[in-house]
N, C-alpha and C. Protein backbone atom coordinates (compact mmCIF):
# COMPACT_ATOMS: atom_id res chain seq x y z
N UNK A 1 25.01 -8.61 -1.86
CA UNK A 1 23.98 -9.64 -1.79
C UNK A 1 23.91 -10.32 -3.15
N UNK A 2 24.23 -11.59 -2.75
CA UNK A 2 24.03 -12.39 -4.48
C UNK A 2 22.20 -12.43 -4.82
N UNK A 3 21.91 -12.97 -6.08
CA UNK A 3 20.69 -13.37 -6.27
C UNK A 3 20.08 -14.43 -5.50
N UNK A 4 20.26 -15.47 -5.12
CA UNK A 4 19.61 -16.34 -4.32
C UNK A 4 19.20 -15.64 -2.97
N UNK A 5 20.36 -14.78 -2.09
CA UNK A 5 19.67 -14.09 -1.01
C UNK A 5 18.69 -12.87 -1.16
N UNK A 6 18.90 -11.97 -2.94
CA UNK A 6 17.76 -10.87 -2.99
C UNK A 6 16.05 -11.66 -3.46
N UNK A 7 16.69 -13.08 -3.89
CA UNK A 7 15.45 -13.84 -4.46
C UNK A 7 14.55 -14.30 -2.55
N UNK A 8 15.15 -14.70 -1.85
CA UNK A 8 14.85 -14.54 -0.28
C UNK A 8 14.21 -13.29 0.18
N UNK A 9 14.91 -12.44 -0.04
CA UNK A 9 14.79 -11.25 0.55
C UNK A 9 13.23 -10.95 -0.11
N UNK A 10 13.16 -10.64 -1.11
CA UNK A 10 12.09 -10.68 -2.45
C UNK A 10 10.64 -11.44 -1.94
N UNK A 11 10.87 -12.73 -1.91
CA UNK A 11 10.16 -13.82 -1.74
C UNK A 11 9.35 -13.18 -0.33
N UNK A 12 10.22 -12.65 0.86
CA UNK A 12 9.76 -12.76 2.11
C UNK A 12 8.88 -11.63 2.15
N UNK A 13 9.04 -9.99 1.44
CA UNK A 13 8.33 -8.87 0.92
C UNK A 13 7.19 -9.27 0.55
N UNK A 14 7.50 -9.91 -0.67
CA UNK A 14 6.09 -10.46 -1.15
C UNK A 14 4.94 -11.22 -0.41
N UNK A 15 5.40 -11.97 0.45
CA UNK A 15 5.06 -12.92 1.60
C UNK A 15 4.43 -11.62 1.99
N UNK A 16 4.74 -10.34 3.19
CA UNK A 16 4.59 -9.88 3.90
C UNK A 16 3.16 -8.94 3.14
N UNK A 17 3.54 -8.08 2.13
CA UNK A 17 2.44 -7.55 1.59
C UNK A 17 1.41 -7.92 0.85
N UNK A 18 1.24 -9.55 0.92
CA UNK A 18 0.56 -10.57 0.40
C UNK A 18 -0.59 -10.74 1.74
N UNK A 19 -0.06 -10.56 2.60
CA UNK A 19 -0.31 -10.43 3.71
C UNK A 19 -1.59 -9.40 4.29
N UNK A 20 -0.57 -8.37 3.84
CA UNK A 20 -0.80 -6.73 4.67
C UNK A 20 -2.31 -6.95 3.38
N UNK A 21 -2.19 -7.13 2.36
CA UNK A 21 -3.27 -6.74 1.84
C UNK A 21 -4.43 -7.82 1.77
N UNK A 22 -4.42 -9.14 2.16
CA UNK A 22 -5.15 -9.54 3.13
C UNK A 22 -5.56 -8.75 4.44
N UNK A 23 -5.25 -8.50 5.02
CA UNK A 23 -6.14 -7.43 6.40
C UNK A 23 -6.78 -6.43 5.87
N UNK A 24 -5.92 -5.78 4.32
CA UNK A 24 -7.18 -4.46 3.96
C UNK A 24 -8.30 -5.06 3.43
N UNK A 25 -8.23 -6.02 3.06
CA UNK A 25 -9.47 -7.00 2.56
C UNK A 25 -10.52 -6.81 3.65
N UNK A 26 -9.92 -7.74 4.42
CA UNK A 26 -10.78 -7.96 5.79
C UNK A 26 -11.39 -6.74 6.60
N UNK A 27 -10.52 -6.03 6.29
CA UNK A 27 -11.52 -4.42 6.69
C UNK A 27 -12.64 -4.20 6.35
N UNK A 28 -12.19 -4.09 4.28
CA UNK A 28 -13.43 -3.61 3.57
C UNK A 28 -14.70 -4.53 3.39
N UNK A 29 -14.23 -6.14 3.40
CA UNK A 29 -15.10 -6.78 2.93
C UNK A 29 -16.14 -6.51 3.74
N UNK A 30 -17.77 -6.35 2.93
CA UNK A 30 -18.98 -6.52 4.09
C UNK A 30 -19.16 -4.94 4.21
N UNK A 31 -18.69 -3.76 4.27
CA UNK A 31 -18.72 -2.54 4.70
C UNK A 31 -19.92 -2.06 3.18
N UNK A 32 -20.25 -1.36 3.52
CA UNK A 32 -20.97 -0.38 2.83
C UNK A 32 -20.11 0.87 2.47
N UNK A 33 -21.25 1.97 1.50
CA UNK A 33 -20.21 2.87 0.53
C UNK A 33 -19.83 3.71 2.04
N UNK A 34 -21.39 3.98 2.89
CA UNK A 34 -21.25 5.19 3.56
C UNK A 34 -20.66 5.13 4.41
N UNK A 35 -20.00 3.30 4.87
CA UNK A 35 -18.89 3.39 6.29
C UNK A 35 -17.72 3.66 5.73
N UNK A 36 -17.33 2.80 4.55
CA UNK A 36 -15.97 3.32 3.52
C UNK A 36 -15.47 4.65 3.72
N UNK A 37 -16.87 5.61 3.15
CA UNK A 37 -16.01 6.67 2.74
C UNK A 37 -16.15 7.91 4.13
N UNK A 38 -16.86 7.40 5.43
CA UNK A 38 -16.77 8.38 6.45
C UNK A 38 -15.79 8.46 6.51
N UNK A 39 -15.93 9.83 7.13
CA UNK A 39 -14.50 10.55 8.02
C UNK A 39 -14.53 10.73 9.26
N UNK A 40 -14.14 10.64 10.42
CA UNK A 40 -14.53 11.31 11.51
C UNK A 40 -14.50 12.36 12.24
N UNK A 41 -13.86 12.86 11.07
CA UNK A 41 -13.37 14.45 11.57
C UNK A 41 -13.08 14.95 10.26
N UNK A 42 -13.58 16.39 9.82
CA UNK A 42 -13.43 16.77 8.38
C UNK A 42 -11.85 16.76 7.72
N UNK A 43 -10.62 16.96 8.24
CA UNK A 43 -9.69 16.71 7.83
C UNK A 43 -9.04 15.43 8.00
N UNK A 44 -9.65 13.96 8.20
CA UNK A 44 -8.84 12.96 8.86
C UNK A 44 -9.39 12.22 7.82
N UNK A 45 -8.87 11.04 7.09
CA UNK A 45 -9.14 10.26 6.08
C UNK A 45 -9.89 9.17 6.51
N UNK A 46 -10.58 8.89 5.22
CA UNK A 46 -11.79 7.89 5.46
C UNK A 46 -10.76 6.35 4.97
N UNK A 47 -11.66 5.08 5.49
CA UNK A 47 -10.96 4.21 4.84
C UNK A 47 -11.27 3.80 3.57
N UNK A 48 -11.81 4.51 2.77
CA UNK A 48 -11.63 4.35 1.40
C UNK A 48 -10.18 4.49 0.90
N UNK A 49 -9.96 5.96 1.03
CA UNK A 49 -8.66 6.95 0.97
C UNK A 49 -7.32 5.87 1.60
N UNK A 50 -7.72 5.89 2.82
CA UNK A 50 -6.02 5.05 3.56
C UNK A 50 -5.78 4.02 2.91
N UNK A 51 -7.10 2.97 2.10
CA UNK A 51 -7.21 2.00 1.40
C UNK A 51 -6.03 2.25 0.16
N UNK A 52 -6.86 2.98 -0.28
CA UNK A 52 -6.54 3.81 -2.06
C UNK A 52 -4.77 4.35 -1.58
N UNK A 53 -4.74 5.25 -0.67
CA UNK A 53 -2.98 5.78 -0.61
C UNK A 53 -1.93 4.63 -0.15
N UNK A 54 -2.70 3.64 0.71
CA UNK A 54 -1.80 2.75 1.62
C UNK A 54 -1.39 1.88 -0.40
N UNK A 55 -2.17 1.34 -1.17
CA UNK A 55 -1.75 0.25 -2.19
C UNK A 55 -1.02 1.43 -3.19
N UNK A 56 -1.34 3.07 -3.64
CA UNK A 56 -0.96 3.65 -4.45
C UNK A 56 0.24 4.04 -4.07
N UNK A 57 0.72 3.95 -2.80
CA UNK A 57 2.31 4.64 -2.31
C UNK A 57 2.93 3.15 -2.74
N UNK A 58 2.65 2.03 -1.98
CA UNK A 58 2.96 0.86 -2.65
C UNK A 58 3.05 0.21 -3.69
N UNK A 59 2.43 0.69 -5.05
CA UNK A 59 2.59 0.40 -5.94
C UNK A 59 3.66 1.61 -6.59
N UNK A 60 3.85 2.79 -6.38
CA UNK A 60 4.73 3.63 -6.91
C UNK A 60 5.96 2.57 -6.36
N UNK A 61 6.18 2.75 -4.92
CA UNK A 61 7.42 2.15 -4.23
C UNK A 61 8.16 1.26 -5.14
N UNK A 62 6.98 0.16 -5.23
CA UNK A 62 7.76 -0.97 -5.84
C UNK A 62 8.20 -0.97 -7.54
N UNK A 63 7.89 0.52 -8.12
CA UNK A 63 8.07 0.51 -9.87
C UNK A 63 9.35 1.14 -9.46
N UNK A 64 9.29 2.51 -8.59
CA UNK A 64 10.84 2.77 -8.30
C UNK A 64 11.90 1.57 -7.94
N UNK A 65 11.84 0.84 -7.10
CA UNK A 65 12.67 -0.27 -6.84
C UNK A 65 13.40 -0.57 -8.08
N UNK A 66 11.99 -0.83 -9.15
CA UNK A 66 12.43 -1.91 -9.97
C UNK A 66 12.94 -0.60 -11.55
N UNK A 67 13.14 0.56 -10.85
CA UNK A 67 13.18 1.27 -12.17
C UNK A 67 12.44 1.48 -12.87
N UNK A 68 11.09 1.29 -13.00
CA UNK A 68 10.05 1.34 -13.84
C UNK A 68 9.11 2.35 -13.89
N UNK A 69 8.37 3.28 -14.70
CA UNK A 69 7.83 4.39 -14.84
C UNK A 69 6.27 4.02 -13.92
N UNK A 70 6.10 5.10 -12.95
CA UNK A 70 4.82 4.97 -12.54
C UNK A 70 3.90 6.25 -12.81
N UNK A 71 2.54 5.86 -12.88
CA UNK A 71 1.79 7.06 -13.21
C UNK A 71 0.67 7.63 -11.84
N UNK A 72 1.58 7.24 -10.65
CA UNK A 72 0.77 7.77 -9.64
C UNK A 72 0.29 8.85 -9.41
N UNK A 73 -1.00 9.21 -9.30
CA UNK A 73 -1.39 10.44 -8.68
C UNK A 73 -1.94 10.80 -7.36
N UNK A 74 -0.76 10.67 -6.42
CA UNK A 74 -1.13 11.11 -5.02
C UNK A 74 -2.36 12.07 -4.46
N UNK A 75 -2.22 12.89 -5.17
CA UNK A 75 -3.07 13.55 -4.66
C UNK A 75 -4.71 13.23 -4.41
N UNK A 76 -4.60 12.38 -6.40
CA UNK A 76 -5.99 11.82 -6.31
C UNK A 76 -6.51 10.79 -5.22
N UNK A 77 -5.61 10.33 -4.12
CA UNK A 77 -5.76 9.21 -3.11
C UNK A 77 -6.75 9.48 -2.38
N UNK A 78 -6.57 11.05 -2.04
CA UNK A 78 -7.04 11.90 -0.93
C UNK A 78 -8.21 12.28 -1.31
N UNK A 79 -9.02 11.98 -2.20
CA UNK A 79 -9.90 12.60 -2.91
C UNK A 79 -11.15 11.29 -2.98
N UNK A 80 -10.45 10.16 -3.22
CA UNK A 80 -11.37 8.87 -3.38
C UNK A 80 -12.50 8.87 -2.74
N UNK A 81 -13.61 7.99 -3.43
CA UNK A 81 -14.92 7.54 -2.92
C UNK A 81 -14.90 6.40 -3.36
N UNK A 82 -15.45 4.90 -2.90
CA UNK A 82 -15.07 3.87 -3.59
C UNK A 82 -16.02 2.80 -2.61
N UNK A 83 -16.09 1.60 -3.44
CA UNK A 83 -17.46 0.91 -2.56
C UNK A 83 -16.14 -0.38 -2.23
N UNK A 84 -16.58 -1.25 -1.11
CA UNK A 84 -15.80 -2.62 -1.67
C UNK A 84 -15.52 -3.07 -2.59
N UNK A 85 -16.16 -3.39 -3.49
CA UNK A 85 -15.64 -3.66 -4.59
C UNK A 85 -14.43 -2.95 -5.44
N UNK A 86 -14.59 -1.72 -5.38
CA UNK A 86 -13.50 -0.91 -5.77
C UNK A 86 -12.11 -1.49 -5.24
N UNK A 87 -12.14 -1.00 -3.59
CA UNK A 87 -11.14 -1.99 -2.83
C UNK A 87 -10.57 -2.97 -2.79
N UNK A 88 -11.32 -3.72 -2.91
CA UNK A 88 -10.80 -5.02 -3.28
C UNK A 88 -10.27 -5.76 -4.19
N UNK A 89 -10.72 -5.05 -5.82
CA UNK A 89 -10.12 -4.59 -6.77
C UNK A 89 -8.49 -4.09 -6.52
N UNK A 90 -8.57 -3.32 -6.09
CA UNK A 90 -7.07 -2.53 -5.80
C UNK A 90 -6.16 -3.38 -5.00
N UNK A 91 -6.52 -4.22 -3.97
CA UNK A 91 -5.99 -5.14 -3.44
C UNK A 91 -5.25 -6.18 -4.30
N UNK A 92 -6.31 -6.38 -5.06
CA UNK A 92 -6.04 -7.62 -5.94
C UNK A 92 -5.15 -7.36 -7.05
N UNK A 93 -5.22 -6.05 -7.18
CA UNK A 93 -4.15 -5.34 -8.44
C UNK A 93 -2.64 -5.40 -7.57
N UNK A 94 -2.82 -4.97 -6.47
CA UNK A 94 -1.40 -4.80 -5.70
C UNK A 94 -0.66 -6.67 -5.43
N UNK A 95 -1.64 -7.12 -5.31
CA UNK A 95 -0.99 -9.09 -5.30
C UNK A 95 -0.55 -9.19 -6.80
N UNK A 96 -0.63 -8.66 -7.56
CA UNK A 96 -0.25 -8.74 -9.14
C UNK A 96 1.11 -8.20 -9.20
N UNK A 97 1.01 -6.56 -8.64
CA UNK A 97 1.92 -6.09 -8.78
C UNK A 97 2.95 -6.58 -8.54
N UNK A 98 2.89 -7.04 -7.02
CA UNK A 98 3.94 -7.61 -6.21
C UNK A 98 4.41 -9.10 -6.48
N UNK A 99 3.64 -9.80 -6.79
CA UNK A 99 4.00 -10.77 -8.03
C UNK A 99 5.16 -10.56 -9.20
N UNK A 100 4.78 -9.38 -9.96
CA UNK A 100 5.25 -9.51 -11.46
C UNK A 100 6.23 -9.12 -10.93
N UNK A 101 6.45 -8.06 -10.39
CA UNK A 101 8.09 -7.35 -10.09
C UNK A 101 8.80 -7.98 -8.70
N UNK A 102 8.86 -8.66 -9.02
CA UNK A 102 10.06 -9.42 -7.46
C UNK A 102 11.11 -8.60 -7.90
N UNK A 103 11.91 -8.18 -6.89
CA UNK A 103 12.45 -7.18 -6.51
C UNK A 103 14.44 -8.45 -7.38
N UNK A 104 15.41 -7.73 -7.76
CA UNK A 104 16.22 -8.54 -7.77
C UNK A 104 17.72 -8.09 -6.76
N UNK A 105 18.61 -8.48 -6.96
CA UNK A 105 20.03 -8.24 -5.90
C UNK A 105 20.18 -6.59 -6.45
N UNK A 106 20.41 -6.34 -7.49
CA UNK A 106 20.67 -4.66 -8.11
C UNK A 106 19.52 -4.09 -7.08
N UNK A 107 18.36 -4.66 -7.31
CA UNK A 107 16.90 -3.44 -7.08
C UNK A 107 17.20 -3.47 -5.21
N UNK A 108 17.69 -4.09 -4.69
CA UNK A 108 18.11 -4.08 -3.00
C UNK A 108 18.99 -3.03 -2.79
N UNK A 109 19.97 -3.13 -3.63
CA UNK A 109 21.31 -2.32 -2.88
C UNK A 109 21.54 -0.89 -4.00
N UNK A 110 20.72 -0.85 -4.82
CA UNK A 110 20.93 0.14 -5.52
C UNK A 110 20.36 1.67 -4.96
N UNK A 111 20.78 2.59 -5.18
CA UNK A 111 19.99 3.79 -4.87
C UNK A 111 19.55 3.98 -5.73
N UNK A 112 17.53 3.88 -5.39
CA UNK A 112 16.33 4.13 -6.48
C UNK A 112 15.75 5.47 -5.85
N UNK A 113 15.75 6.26 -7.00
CA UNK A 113 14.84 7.72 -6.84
C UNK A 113 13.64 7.32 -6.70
N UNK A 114 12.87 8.30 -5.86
CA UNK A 114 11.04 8.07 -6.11
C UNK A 114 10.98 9.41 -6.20
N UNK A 115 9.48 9.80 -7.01
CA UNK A 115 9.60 11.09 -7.46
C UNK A 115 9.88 12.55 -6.58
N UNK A 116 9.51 12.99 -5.35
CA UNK A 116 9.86 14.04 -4.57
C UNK A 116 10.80 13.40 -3.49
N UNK A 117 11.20 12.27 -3.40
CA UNK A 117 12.15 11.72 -2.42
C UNK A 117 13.70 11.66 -2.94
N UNK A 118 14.98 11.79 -1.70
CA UNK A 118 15.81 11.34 -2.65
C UNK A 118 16.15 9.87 -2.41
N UNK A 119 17.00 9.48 -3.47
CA UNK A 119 17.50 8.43 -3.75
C UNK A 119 17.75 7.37 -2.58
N UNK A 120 17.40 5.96 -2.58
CA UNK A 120 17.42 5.86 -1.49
C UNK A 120 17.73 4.20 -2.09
N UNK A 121 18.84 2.99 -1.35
CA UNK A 121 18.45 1.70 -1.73
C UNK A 121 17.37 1.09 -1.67
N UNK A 122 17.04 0.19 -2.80
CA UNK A 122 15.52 -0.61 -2.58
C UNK A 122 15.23 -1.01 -1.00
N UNK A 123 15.97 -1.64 -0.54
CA UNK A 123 15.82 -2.33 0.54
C UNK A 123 15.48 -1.37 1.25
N UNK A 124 15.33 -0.34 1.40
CA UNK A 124 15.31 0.96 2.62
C UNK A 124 14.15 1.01 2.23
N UNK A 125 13.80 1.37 0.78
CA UNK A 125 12.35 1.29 0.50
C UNK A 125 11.57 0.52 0.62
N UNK A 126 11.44 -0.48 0.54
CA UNK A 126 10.77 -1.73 0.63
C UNK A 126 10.40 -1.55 2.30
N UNK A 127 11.47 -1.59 3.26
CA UNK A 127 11.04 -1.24 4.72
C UNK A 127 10.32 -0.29 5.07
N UNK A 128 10.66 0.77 4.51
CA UNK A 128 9.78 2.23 4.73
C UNK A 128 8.12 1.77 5.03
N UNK A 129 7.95 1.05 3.32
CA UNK A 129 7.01 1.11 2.52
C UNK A 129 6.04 0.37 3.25
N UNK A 130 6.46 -0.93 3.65
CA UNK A 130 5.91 -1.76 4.41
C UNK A 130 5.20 -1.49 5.78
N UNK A 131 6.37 -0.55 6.38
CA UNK A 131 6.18 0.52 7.76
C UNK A 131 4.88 1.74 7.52
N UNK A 132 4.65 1.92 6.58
CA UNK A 132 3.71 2.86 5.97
C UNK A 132 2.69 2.40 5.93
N UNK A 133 2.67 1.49 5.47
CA UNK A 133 1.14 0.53 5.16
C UNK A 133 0.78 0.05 6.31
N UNK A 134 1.41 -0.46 7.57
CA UNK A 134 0.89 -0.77 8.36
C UNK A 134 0.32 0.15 9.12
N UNK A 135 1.13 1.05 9.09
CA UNK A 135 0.45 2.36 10.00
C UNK A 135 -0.89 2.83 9.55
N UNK A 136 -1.20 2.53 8.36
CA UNK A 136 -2.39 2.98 7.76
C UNK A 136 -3.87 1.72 7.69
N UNK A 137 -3.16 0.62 7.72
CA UNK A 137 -3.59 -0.15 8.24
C UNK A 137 -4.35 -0.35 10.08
N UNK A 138 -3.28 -0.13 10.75
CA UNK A 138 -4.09 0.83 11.96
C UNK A 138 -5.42 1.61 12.07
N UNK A 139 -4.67 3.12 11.05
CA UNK A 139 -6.12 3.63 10.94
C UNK A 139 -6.94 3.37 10.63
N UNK A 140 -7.45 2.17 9.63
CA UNK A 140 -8.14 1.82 8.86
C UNK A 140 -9.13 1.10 9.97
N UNK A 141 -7.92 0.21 10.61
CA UNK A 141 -9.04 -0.47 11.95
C UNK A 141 -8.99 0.77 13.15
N UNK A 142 -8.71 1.63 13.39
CA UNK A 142 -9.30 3.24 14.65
C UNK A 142 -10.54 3.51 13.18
N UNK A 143 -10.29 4.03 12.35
CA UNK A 143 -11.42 4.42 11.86
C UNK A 143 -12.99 3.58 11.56
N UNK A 144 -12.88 2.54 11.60
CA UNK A 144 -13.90 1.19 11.28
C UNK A 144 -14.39 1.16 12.93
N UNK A 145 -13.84 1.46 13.76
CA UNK A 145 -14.16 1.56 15.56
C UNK A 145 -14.76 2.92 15.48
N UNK A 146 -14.20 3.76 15.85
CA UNK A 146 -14.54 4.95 15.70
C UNK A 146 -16.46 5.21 14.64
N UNK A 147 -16.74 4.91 13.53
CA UNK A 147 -17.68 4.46 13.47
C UNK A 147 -18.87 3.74 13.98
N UNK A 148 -18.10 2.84 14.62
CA UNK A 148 -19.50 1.55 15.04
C UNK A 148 -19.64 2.34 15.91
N UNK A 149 -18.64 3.18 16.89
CA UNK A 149 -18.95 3.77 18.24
C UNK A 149 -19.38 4.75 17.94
N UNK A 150 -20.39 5.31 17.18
CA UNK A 150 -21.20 6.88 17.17
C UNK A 150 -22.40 6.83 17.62
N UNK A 151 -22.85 8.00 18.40
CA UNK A 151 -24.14 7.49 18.71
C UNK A 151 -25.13 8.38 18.36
């Protein structure tokens, strides 16, 4: 792949999770701390959390792509409490991210390590990654239902 098609390729990612994080917007905006951070079941994640892991797997993703050191702490995802504002915050950090690092022709076809994964080309990642977020995105809208419907 030359540069003009990874600058495409790049461009259309960015497009897409420019996107995806528009809808987590639209989740959180308007919600309160105590719908955020319910759970509906003691082991099942609140949408604070799916918020917080769906942009923190995504922001690791895309430093691996690009080779770049990340200081993610997964674990802490699972742990979050956070109001809208927090969220939306994080949203707005991830349109930055995905901004500064456009992905280039090397960061597509190269095999990039992520830390407990192996090696894998950007482009595989970038799909994964995208596939991940939406799924969590899902929950985010079952869990925001699941709520209104309690009685």
């Amino acid at each position: 792949m030359d540069e003009a098609g990874a600058r495409e390729v790049g461009e259309a990612f960015q497009q897409l999770f420019h996107e995806l994080h528009e809808k987590f917007r639209a989740q959180v905006r308007g919600l309160d701390h105590g719908t955020l951070n319910w759970r509906p079941l003691p082991k099942a994640n609140s949408i604070a959390v799916l918020v917080a892991h769906s942009l923190g797997s995504e922001r690791e993703m895309i430093r691996a792509v690009r080779s770049l050191p990340s200081d993610r702490d997964r674990d802490s995802e699972f742990r979050v409490e956070a109001d809208a504002a927090e969220l939306l915050a994080l949203a707005d950090q991830a349109d930055r991210e995905v901004d500064e690092h456009l992905v280039t022709a090397e960061d597509l076809i190269q095999d990039r390590p992520r830390k407990d994964h192996d090696p894998k080309p950007g482009l595989i990642w970038l799909i994964s990654n995208y596939g991940h977020a939406r799924e969590h995105l899902a929950q985010v809208e079952l869990t925001k239902q699941l709520y209104d419907s309690r009685t």
